[in-house]
Protein backbone atom coordinates (compact mmCIF):
# COMPACT_ATOMS: atom_id res chain seq x y z
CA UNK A 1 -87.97 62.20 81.60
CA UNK A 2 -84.67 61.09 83.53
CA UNK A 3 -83.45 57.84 82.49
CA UNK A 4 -83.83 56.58 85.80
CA UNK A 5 -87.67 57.32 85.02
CA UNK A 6 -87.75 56.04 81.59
CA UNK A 7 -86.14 52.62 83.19
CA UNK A 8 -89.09 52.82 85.63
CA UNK A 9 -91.80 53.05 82.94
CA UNK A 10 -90.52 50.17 80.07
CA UNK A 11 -88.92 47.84 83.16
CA UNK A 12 -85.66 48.34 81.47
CA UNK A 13 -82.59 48.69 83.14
CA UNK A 14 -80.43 52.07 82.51
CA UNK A 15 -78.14 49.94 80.88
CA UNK A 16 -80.17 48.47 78.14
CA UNK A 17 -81.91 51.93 77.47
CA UNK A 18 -78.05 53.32 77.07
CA UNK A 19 -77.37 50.70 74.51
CA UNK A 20 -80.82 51.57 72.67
CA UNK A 21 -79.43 55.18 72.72
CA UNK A 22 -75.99 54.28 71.62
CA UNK A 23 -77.62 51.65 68.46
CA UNK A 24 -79.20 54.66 67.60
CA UNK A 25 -82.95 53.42 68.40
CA UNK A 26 -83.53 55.72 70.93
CA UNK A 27 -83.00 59.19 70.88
CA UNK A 28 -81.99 61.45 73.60
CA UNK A 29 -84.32 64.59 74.02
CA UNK A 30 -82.14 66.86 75.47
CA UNK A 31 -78.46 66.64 76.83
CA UNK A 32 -77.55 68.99 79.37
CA UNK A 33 -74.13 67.69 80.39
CA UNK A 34 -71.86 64.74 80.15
CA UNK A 35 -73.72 62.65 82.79
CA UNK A 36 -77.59 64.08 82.49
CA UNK A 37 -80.09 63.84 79.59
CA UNK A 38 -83.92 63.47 79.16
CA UNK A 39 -85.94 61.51 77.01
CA UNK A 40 -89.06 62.54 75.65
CA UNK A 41 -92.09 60.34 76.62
CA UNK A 42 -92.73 59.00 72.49
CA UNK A 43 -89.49 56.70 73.95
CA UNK A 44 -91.75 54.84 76.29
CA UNK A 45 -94.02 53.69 73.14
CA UNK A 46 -90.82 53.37 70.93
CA UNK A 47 -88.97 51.22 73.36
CA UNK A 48 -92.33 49.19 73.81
CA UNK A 49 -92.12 48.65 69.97
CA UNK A 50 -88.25 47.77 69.88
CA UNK A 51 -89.57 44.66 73.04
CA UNK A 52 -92.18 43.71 70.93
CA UNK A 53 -90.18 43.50 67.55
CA UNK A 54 -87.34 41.44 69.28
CA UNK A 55 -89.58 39.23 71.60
CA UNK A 56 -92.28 38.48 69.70
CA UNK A 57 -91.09 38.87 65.93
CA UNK A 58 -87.70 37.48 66.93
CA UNK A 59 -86.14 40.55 64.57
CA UNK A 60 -82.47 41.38 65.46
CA UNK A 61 -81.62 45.07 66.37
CA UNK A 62 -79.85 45.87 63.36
CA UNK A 63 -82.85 45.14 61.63
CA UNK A 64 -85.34 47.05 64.13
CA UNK A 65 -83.05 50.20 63.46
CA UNK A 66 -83.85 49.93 59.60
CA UNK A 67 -87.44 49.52 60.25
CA UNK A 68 -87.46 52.54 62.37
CA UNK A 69 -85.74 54.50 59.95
CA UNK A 70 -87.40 53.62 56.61
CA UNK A 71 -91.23 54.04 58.47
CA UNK A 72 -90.80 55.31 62.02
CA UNK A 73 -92.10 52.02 63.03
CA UNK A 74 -95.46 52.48 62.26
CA UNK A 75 -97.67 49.49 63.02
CA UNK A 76 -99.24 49.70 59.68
CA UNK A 77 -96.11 48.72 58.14
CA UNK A 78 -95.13 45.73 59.74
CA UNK A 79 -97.01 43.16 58.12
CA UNK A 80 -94.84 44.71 55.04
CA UNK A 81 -91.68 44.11 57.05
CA UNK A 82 -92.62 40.41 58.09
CA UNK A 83 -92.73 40.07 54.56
CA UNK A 84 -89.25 41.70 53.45
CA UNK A 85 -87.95 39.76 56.62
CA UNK A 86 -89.47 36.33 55.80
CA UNK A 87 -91.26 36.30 59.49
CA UNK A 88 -92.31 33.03 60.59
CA UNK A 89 -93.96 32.75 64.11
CA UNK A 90 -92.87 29.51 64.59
CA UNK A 91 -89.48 30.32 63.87
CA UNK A 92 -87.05 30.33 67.78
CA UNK A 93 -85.03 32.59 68.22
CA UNK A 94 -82.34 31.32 69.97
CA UNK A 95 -78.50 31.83 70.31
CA UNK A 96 -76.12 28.98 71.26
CA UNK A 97 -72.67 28.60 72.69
CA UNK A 98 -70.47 26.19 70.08
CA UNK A 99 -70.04 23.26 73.02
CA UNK A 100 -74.37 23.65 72.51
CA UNK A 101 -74.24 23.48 69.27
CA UNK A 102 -72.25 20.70 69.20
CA UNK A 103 -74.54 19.05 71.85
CA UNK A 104 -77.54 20.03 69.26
CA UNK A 105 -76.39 18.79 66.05
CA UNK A 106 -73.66 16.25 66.73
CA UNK A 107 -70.67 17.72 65.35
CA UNK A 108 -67.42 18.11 66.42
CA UNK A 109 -66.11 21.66 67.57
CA UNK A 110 -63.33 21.15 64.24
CA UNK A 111 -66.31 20.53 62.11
CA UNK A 112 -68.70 23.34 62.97
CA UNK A 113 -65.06 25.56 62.30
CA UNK A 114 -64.50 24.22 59.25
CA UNK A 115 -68.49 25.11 58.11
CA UNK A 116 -67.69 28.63 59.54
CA UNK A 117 -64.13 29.24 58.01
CA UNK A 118 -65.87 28.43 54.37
CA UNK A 119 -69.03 30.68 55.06
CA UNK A 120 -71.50 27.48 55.50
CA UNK A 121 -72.79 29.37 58.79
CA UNK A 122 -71.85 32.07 60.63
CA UNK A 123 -70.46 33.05 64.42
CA UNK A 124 -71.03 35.95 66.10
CA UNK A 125 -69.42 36.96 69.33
CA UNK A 126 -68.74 32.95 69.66
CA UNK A 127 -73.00 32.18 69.58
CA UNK A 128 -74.47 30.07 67.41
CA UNK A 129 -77.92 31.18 65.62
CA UNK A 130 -81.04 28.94 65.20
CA UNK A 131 -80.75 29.10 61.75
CA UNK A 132 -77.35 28.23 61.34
CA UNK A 133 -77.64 25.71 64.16
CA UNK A 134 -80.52 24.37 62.36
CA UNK A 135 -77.35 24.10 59.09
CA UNK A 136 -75.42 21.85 61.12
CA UNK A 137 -78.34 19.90 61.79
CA UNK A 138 -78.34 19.16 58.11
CA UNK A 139 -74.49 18.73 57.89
CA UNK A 140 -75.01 15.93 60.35
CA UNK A 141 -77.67 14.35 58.91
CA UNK A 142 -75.66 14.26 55.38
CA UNK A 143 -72.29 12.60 57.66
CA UNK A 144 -74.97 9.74 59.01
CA UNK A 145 -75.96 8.88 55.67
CA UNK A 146 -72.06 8.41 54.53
CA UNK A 147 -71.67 12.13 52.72
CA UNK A 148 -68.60 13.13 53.73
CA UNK A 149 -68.08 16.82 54.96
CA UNK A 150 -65.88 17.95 52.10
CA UNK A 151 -68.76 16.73 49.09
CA UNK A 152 -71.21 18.86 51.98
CA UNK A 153 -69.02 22.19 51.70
CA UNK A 154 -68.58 22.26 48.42
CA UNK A 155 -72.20 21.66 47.53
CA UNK A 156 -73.31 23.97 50.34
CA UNK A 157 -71.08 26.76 48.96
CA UNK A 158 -72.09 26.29 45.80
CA UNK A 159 -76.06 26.30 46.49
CA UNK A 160 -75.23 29.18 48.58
CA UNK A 161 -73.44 30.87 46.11
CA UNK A 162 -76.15 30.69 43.11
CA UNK A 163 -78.78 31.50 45.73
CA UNK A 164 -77.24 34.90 46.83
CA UNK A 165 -76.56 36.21 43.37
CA UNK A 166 -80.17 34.71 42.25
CA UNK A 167 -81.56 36.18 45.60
CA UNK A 168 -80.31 40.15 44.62
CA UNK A 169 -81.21 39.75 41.03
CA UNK A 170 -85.05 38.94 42.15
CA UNK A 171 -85.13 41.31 44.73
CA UNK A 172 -83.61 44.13 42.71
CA UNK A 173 -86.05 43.12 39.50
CA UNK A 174 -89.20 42.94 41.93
CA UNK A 175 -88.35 46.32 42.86
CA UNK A 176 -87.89 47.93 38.98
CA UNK A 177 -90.05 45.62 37.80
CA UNK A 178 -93.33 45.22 39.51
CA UNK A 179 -93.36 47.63 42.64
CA UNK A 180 -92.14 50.69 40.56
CA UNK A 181 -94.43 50.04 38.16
CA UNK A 182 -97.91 50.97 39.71
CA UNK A 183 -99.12 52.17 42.88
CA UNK A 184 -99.38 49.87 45.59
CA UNK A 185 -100.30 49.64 48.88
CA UNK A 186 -98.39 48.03 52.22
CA UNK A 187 -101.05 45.01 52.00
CA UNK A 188 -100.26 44.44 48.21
CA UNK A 189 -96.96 44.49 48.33
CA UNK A 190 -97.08 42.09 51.20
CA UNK A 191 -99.31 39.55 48.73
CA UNK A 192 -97.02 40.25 46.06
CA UNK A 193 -93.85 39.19 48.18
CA UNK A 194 -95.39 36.33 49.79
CA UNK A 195 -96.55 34.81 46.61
CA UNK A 196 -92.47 35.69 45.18
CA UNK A 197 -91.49 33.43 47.68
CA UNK A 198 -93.65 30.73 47.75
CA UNK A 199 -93.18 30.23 44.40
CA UNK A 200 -90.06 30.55 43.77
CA UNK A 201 -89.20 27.69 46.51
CA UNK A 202 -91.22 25.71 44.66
CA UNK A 203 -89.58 26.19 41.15
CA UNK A 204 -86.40 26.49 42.85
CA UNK A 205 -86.95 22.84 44.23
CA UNK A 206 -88.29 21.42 40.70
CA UNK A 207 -86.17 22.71 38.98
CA UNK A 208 -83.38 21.05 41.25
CA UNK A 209 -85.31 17.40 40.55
CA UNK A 210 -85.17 18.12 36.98
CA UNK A 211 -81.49 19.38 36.78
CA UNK A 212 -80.32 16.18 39.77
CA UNK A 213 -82.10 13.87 37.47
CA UNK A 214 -80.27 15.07 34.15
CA UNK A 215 -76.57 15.69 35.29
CA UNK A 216 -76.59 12.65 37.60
CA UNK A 217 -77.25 10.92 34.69
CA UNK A 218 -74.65 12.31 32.47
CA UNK A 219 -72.30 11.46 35.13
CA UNK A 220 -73.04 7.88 36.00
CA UNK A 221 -73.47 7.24 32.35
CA UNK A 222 -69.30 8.82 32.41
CA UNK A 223 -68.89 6.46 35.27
CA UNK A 224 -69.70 3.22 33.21
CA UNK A 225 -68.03 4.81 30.21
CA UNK A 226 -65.51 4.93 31.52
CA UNK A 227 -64.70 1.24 32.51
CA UNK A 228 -65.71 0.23 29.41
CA UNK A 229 -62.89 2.64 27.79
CA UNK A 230 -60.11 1.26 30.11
CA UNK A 231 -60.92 -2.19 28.91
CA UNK A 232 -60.54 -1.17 25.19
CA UNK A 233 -57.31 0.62 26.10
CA UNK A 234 -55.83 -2.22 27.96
CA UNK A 235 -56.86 -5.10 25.67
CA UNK A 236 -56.66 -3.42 22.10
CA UNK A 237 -53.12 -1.10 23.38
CA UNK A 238 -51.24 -1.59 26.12
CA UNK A 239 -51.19 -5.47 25.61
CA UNK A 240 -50.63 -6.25 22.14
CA UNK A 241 -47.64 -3.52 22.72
CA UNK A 242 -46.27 -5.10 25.74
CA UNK A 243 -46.27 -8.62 24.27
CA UNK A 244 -44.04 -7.09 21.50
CA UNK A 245 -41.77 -5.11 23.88
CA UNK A 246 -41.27 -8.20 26.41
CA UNK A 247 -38.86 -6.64 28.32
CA UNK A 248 -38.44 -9.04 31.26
CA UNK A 249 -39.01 -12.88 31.52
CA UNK A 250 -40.76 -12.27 34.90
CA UNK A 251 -43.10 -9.52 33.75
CA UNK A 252 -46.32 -11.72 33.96
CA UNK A 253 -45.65 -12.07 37.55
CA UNK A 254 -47.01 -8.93 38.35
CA UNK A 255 -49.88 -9.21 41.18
CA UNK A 256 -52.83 -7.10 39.94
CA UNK A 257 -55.38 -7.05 42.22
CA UNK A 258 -58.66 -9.09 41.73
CA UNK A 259 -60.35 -6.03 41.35
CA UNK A 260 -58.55 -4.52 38.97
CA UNK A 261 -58.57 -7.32 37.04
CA UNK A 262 -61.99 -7.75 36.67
CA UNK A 263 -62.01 -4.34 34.92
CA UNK A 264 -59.46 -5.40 32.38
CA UNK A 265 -61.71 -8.42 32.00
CA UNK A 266 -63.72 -7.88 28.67
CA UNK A 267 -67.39 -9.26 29.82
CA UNK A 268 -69.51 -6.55 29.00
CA UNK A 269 -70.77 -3.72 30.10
CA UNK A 270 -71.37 -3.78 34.11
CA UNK A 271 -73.42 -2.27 36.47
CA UNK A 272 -72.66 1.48 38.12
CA UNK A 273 -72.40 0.12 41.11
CA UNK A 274 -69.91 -2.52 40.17
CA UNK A 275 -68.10 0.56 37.89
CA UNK A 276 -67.87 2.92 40.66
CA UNK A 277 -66.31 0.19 43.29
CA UNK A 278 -63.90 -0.89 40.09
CA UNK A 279 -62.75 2.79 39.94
CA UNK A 280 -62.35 3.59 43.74
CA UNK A 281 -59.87 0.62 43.56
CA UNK A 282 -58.36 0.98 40.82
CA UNK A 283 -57.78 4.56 41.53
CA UNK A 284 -55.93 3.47 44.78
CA UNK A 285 -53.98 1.32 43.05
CA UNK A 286 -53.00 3.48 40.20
CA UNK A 287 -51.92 6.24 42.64
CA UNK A 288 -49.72 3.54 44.91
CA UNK A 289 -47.88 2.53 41.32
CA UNK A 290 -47.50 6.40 40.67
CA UNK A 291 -45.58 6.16 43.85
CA UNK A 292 -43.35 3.11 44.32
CA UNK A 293 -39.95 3.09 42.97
CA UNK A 294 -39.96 0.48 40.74
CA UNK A 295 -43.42 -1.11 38.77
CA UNK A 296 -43.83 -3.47 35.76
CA UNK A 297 -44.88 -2.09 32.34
CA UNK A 298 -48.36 -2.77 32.51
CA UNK A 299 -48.49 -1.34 35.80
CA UNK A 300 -46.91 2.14 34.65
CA UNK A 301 -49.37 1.53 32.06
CA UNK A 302 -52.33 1.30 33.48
CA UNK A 303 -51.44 3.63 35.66
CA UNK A 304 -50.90 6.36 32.90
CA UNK A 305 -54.80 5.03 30.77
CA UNK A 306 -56.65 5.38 34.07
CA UNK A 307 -55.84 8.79 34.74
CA UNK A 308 -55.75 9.86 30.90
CA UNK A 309 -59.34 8.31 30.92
CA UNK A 310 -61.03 9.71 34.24
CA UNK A 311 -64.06 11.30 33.54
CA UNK A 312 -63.63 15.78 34.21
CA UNK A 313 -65.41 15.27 37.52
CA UNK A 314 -62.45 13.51 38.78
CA UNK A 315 -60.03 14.04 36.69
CA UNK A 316 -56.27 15.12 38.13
CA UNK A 317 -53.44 16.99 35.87
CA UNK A 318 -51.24 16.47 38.35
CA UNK A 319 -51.45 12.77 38.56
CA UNK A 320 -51.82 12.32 34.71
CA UNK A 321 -48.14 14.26 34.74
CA UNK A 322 -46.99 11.51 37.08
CA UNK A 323 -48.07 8.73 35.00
CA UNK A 324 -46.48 9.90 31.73
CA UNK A 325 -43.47 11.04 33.57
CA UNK A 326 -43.44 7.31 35.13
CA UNK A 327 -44.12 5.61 31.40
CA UNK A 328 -42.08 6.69 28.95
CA UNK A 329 -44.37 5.03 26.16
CA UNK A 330 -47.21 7.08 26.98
CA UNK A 331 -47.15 8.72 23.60
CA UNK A 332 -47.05 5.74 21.42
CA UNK A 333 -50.89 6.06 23.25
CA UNK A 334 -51.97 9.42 23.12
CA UNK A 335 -54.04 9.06 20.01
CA UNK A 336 -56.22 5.75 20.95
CA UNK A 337 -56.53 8.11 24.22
CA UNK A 338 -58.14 10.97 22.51
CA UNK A 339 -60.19 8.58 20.25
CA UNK A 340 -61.80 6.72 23.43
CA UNK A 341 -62.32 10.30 25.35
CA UNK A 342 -64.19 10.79 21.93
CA UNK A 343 -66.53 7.54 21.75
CA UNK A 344 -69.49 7.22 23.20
CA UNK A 345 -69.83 3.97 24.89
């Protein structure tokens, strides 16, 4: 068949079959110059498979190529390749511009850049999939509820991350370790992967209740420590050793903020939510003292307990040099510092 003929018979233009030819998904029967080839008729039925796969399976042609090569695209198979391929007819497949996508989810043009330039979703030939449009979707959800986009990327690309090595490992030991191991057929193996997946989204998202629940509360309990610890530092420490230095008449003329103050305030242990607004401000504060010419001792300090005492999940090097740079005393402290990091409150 000419291609003009071929174009006739699937309702395809010459172009589209040329670009089948070129992906390597249809092949040319015989070539008898530059400009002139035929195609056998098997391409009517294979380019009727190709329409179906990306129409009605939503499977991109990449994909349809490795199906054709690994079976020939033989209908019996398929059910086996919605399975590898995690086929869901409900699933759209759609593409989208970024100015749509930003229509679609709410973000910014900057924002849905930033999720692409740290592998959060990916861009091809400037469209936007479903999937990852359905990504920013999620982003913007997380911005409503007052997440901010950096705690989003990092815990994306960390999920992401896990899931990708996890992902190979299971597929590679499914492969050694079940399919290898006995003789199965297309619908088996489709059972077999089905129930793989199912379950493991459900362990996957127990498993993340069970882990959210413990290590959110080893750090809130590190949160409330952790004012507790400041006020020991302040009020067994830094005081009693500032009331011996005295340097300056006007020392106790220092404005600490109310805030602050309440933390040095020894009346008991307080609640996480009053411990986590206690450190936000105090955090400010201690970083404006890190940078202002001149400060009092208690300020320098303070300054130098706070970020000696921040739990790891926040903790800075680089501002704990500041502060001992800034307060020369620091190391009449250092060892009440390690043995608070050491208590348990």
């Amino acid at each position: 068949m000419k291609i003009s003929e071929l174009s006739k018979a699937t309702g395809l233009s010459s172009t589209t079959i040329k670009y089948y030819v070129s992906m390597g998904l249809v092949d040319i029967a015989l070539k008898t110059s530059a400009n002139m080839a035929y195609y056998s008729s098997d391409s009517i039925e294979r380019i009727a498979l190709i329409r179906t796969l990306q129409k009605q399976r939503f499977y991109p042609l990449s994909y349809i190529k490795q199906i054709l090569q690994l079976n020939g695209g033989q209908a019996l198979d398929l059910d086996l390749m919605d399975a590898i391929y995690k086929y869901n007819p409900k699933r759209r497949s759609a593409d989208f511009s970024v100015s749509n996508a930003c229509r679609i989810s709410g973000l910014n043009a900057s924002q849905i850049h930033l999720l692409e330039i740290t592998g959060i979703i990916q861009i091809s030939d400037g469209m936007i999939s479903q999937n990852n449009c359905d990504i920013l979707c999620l982003v913007k959800g997380r911005l409503d509820a007052g997440l901010s986009l950096e705690h989003t990327i990092d815990a994306f690309s960390a999920y992401q991350k896990s899931l990708e090595k996890a992902v190979q490992m299971d597929i590679d030991s499914m492969v050694s370790k079940s399919f290898l191991t006995q003789s199965l057929s297309p619908e088996k193996m489709v059972r077999m992967i089905r129930e793989s997946d199912t379950s493991l989204t459900r362990f996957v998202e127990i498993k993340r209740e069970q882990l959210n629940m413990k290590h959110g509360e080893l750090r809130l309990k590190a949160a409330e420590g952790f004012v507790e610890k400041m006020r020991l530092f302040v009020n067994d420490s830094l005081l009693p050793q500032y009331k011996e230095k005295m340097i300056t008449e006007n020392e106790e003329q220092v404005i600490i903020p109310k805030d602050i103050q309440m933390m040095l305030t020894d009346v008991g242990r307080c609640s996480i939510t009053v411990a986590i607004h206690l450190i936000r401000t105090a955090y400010q504060y201690c970083v404006s003292s890190l940078h202002s010419p001149d400060g009092s001792y208690i300020q320098k300090g303070l300054a130098y307990g706070f970020f000696a005492l921040l739990p790891d999940m926040i903790f800075s090097e680089e501002l704990l040099a500041q502060a001992r740079k800034r307060f020369p005393d620091c190391m009449i402290f250092e060892e009440r510092i390690r043995e608070l990091k050491s208590e348990e409150i």
